[in-house]
N, C-alpha and C. Protein backbone atom coordinates (compact mmCIF):
# COMPACT_ATOMS: atom_id res chain seq x y z
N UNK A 1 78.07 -101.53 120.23
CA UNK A 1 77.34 -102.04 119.09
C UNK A 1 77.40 -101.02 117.96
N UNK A 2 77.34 -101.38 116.93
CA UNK A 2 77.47 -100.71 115.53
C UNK A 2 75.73 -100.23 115.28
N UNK A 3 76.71 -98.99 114.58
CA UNK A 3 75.25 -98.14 114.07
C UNK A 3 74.33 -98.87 112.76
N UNK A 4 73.03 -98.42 112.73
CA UNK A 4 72.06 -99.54 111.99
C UNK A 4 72.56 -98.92 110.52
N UNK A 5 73.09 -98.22 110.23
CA UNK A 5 73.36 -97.77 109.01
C UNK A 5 73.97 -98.60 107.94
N UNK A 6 74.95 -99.49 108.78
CA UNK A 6 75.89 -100.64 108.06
C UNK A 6 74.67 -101.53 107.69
N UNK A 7 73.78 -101.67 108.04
CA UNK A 7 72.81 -103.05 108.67
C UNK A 7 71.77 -103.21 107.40
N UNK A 8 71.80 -101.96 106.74
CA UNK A 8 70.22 -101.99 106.11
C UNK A 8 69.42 -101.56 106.65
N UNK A 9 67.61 -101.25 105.89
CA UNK A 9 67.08 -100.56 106.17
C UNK A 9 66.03 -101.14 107.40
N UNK A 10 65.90 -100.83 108.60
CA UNK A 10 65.17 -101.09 110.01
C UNK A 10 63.74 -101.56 109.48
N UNK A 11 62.92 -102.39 110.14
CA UNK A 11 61.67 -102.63 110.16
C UNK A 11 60.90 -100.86 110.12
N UNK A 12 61.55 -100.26 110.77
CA UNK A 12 60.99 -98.50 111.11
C UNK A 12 60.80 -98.13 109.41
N UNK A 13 62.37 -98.17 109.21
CA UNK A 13 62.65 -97.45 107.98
C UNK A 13 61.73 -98.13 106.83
N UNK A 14 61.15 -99.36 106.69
CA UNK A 14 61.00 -99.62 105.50
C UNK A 14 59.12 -99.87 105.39
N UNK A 15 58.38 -99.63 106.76
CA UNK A 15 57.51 -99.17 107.41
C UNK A 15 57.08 -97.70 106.78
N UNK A 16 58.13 -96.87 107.27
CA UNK A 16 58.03 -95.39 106.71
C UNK A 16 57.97 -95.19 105.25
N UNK A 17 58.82 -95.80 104.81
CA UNK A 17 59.11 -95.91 103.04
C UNK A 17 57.89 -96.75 102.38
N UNK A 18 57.16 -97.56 103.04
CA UNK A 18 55.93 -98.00 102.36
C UNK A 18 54.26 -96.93 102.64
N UNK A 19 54.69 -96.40 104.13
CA UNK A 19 53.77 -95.32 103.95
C UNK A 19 53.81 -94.23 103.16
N UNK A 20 54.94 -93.94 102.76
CA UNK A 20 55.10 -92.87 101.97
C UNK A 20 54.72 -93.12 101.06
N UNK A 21 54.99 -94.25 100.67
CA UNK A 21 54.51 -94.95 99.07
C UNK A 21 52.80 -94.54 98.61
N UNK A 22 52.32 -95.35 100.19
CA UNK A 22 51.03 -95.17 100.13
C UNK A 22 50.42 -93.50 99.79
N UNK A 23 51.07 -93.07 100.47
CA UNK A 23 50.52 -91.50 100.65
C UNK A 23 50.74 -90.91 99.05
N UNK A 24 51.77 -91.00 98.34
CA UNK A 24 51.89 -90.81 97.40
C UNK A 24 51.47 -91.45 96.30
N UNK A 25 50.88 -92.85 96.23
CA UNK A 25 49.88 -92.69 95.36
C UNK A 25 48.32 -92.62 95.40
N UNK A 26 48.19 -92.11 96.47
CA UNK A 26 46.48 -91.73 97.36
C UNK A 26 46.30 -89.95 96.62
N UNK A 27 47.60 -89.74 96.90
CA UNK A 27 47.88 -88.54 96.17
C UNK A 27 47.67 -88.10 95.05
N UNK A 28 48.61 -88.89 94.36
CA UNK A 28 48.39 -89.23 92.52
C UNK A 28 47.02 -89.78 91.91
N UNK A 29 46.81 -90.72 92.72
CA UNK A 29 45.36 -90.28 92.30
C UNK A 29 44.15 -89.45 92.53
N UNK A 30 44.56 -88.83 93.56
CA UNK A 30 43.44 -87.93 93.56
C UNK A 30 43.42 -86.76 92.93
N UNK A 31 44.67 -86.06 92.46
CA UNK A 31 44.86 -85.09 91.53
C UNK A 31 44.99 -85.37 90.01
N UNK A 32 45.06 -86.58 89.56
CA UNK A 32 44.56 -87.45 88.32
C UNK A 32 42.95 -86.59 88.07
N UNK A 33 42.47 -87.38 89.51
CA UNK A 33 40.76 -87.18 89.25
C UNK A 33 40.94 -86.20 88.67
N UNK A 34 41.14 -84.68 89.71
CA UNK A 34 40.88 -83.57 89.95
C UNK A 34 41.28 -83.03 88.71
N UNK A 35 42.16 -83.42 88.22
CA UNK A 35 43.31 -83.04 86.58
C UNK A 35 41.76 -83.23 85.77
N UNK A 36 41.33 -84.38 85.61
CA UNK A 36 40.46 -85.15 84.69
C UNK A 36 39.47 -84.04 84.67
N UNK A 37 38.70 -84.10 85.69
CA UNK A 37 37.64 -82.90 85.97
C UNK A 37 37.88 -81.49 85.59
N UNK A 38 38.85 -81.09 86.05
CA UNK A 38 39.37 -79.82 85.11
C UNK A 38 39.30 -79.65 83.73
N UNK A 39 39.69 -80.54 82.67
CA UNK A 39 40.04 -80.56 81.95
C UNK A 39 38.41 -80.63 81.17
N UNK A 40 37.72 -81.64 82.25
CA UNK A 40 36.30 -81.49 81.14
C UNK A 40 35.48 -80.04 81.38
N UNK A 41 35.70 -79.81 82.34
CA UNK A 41 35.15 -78.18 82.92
C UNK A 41 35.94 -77.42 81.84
N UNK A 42 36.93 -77.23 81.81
CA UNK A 42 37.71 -76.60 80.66
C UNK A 42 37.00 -76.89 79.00
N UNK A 43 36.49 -78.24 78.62
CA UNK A 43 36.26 -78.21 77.12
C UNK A 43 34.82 -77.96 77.18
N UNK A 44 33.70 -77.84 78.23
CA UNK A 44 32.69 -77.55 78.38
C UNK A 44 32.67 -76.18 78.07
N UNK A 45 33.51 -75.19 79.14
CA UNK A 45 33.41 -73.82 78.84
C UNK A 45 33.72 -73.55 77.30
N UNK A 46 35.20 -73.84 76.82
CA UNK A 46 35.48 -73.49 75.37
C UNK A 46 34.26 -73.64 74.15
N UNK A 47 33.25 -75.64 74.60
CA UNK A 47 32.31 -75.37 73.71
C UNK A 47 31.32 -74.11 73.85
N UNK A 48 31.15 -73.78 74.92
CA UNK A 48 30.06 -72.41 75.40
C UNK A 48 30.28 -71.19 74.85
N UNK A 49 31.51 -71.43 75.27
CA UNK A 49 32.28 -69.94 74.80
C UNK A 49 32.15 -69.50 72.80
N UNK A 50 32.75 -70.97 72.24
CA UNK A 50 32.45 -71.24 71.11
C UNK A 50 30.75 -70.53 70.68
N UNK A 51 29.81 -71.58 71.13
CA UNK A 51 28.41 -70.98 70.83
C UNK A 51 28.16 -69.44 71.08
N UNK A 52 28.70 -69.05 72.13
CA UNK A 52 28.58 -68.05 72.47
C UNK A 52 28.72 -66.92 71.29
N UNK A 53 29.94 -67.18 70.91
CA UNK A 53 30.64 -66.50 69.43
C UNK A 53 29.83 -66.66 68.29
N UNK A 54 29.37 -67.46 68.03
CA UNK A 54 28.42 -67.61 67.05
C UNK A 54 27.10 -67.23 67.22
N UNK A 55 26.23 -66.68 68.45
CA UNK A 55 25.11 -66.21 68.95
C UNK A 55 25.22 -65.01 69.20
N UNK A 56 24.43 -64.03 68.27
CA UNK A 56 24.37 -62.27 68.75
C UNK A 56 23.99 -62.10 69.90
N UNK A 57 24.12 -61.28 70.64
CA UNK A 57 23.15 -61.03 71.62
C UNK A 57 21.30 -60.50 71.70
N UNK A 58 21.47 -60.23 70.29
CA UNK A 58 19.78 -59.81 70.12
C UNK A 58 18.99 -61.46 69.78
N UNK A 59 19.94 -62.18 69.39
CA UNK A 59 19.32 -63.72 69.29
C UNK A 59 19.35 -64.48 70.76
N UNK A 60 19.54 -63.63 71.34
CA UNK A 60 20.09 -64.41 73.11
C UNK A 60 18.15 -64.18 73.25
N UNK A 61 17.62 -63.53 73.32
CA UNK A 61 16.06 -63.78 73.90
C UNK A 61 14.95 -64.57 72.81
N UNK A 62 15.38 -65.07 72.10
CA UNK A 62 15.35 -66.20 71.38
C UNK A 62 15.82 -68.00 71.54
N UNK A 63 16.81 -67.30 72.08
CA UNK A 63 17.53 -68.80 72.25
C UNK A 63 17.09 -69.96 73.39
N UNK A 64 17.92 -70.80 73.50
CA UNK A 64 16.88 -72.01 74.39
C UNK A 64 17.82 -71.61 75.58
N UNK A 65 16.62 -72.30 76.76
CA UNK A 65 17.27 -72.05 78.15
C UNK A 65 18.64 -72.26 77.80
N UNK A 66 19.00 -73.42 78.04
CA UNK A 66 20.14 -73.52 78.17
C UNK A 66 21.60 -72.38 78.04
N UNK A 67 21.02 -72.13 76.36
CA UNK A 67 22.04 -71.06 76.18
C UNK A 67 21.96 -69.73 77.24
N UNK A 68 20.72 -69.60 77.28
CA UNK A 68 20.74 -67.84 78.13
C UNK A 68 21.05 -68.32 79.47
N UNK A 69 21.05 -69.46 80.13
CA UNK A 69 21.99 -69.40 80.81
C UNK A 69 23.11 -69.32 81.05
N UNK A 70 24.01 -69.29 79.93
CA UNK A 70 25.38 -68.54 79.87
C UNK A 70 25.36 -67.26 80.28
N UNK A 71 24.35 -66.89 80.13
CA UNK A 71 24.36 -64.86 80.04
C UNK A 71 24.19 -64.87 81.19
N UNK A 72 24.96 -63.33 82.04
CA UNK A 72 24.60 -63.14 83.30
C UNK A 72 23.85 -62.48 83.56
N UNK A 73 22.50 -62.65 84.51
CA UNK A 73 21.49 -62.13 84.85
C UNK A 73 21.53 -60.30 84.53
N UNK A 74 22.32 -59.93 85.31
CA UNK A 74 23.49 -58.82 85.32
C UNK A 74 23.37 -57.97 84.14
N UNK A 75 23.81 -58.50 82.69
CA UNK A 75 23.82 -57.64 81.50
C UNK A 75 25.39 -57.85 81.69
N UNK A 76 26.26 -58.47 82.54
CA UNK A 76 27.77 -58.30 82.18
C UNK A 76 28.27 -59.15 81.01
N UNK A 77 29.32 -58.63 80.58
CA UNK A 77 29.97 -59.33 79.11
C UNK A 77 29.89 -60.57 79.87
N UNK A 78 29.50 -61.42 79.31
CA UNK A 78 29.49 -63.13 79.19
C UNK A 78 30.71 -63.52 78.64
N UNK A 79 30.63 -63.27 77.46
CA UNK A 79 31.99 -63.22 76.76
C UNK A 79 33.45 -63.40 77.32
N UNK A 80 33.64 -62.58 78.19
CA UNK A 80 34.81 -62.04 78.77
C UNK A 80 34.98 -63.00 80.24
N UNK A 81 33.60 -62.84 80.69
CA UNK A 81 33.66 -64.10 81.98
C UNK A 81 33.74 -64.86 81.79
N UNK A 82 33.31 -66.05 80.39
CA UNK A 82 34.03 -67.34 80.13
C UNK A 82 35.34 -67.39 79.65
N UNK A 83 36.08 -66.48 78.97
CA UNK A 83 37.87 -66.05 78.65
C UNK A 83 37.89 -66.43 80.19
N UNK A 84 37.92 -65.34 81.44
CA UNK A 84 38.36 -65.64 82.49
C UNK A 84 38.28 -66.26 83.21
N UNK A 85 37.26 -67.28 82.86
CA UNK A 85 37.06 -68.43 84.04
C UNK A 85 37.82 -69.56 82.88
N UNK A 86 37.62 -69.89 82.09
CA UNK A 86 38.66 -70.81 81.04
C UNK A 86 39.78 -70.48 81.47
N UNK A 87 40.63 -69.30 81.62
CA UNK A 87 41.73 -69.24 82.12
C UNK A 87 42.06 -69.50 82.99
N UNK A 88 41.59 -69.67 84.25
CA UNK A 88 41.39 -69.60 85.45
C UNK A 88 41.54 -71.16 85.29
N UNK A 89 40.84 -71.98 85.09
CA UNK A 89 40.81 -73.64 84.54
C UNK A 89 41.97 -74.23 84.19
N UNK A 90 42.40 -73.20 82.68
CA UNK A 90 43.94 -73.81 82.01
C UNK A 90 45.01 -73.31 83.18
N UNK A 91 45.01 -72.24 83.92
CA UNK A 91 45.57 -72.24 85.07
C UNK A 91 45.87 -73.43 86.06
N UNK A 92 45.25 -73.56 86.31
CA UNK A 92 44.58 -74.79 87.73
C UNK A 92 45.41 -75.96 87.03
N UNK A 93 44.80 -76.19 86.03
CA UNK A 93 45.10 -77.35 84.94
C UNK A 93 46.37 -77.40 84.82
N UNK A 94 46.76 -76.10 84.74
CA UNK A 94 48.70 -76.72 84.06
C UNK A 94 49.24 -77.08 85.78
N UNK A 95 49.13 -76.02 86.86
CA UNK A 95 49.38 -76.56 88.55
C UNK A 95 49.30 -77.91 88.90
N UNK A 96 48.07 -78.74 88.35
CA UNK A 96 47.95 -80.15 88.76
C UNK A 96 48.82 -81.17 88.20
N UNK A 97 49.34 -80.56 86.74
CA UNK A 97 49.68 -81.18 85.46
C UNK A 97 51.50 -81.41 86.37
N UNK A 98 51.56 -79.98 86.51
CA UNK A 98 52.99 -80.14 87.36
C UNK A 98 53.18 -80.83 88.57
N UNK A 99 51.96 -80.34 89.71
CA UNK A 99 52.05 -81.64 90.53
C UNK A 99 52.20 -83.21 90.35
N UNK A 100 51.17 -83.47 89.48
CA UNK A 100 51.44 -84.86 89.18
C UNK A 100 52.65 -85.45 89.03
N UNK A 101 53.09 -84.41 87.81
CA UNK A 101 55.44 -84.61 87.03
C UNK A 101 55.70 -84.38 88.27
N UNK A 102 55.37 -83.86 89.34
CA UNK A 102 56.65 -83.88 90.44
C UNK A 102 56.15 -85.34 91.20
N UNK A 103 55.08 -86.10 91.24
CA UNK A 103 54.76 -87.06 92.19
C UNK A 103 55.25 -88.41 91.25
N UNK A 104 55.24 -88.37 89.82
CA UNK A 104 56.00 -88.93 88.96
C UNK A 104 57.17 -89.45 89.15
N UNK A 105 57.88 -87.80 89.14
CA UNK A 105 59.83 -88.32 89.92
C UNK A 105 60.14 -88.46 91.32
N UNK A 106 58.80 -88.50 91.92
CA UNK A 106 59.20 -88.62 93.25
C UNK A 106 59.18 -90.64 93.12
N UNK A 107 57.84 -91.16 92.54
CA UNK A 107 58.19 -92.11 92.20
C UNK A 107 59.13 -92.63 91.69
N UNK A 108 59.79 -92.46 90.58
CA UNK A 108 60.80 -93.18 89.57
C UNK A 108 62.01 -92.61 90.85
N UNK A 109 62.48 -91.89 91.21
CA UNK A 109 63.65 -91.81 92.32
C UNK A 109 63.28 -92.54 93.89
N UNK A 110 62.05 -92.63 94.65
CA UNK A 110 62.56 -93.98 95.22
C UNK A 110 62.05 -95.30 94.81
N UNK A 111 61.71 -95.22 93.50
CA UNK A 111 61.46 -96.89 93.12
C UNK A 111 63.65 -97.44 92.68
N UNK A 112 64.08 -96.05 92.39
CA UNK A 112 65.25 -96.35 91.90
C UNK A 112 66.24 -96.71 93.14
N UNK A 113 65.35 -95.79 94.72
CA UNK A 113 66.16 -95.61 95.72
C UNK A 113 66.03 -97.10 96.26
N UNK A 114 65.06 -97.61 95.99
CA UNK A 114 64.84 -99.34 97.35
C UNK A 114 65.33 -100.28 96.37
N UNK A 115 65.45 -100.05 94.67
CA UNK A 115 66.00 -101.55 94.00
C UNK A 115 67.44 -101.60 94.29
């Protein structure tokens, strides 16, 4: 008997190729979310960071909760810990950004591979 290769793709094979499907967009969307969430964590800090810049620190025991909760209990630059945690964010952020473009062409190459 002849190999299934001539034959087309097996009940197995096209089984496998729809789970994959599945898995990959269970995938895509969940790093969508995760992208999404980043990104607002990211414009949250920048507005903070923003206020921050515009607030002396001798106006910080003045200011409303909210704001002095930016400041760290500590006395450490605030300043500098929102730069590095924003970075830390646009970091993360561009990683997911690329994951996604790669789950992208993983799509468009086997939507191109089964037509």
């Amino acid at each position: 008997m002849k190999s299934g290769l001539c034959n087309g793709p097996t009940k197995v094979d096209v089984g496998m190729h729809d789970e994959v499907i599945a898995v990959r967009d269970r995938l895509r969307k969940g790093l969508q979310k995760w992208f999404t969430s980043l990104r607002t964590r990211q414009a949250l800090l920048d507005e903070r960071l923003a206020r921050l810049q515009v607030t002396r620190p001798e106006t910080v025991r003045n200011a409303s909760s909210e704001l002095q909760a930016i400041f760290s209990p500590g006395g450490e630059d605030t300043e500098t810990e929102l730069r590095q945690v924003s970075c830390l964010i646009k970091q993360e952020t561009a990683e997911i950004k690329e994951l996604v473009d790669s789950i992208k062409l993983l799509n468009a190459r086997s939507t191109s591979l089964s037509v």
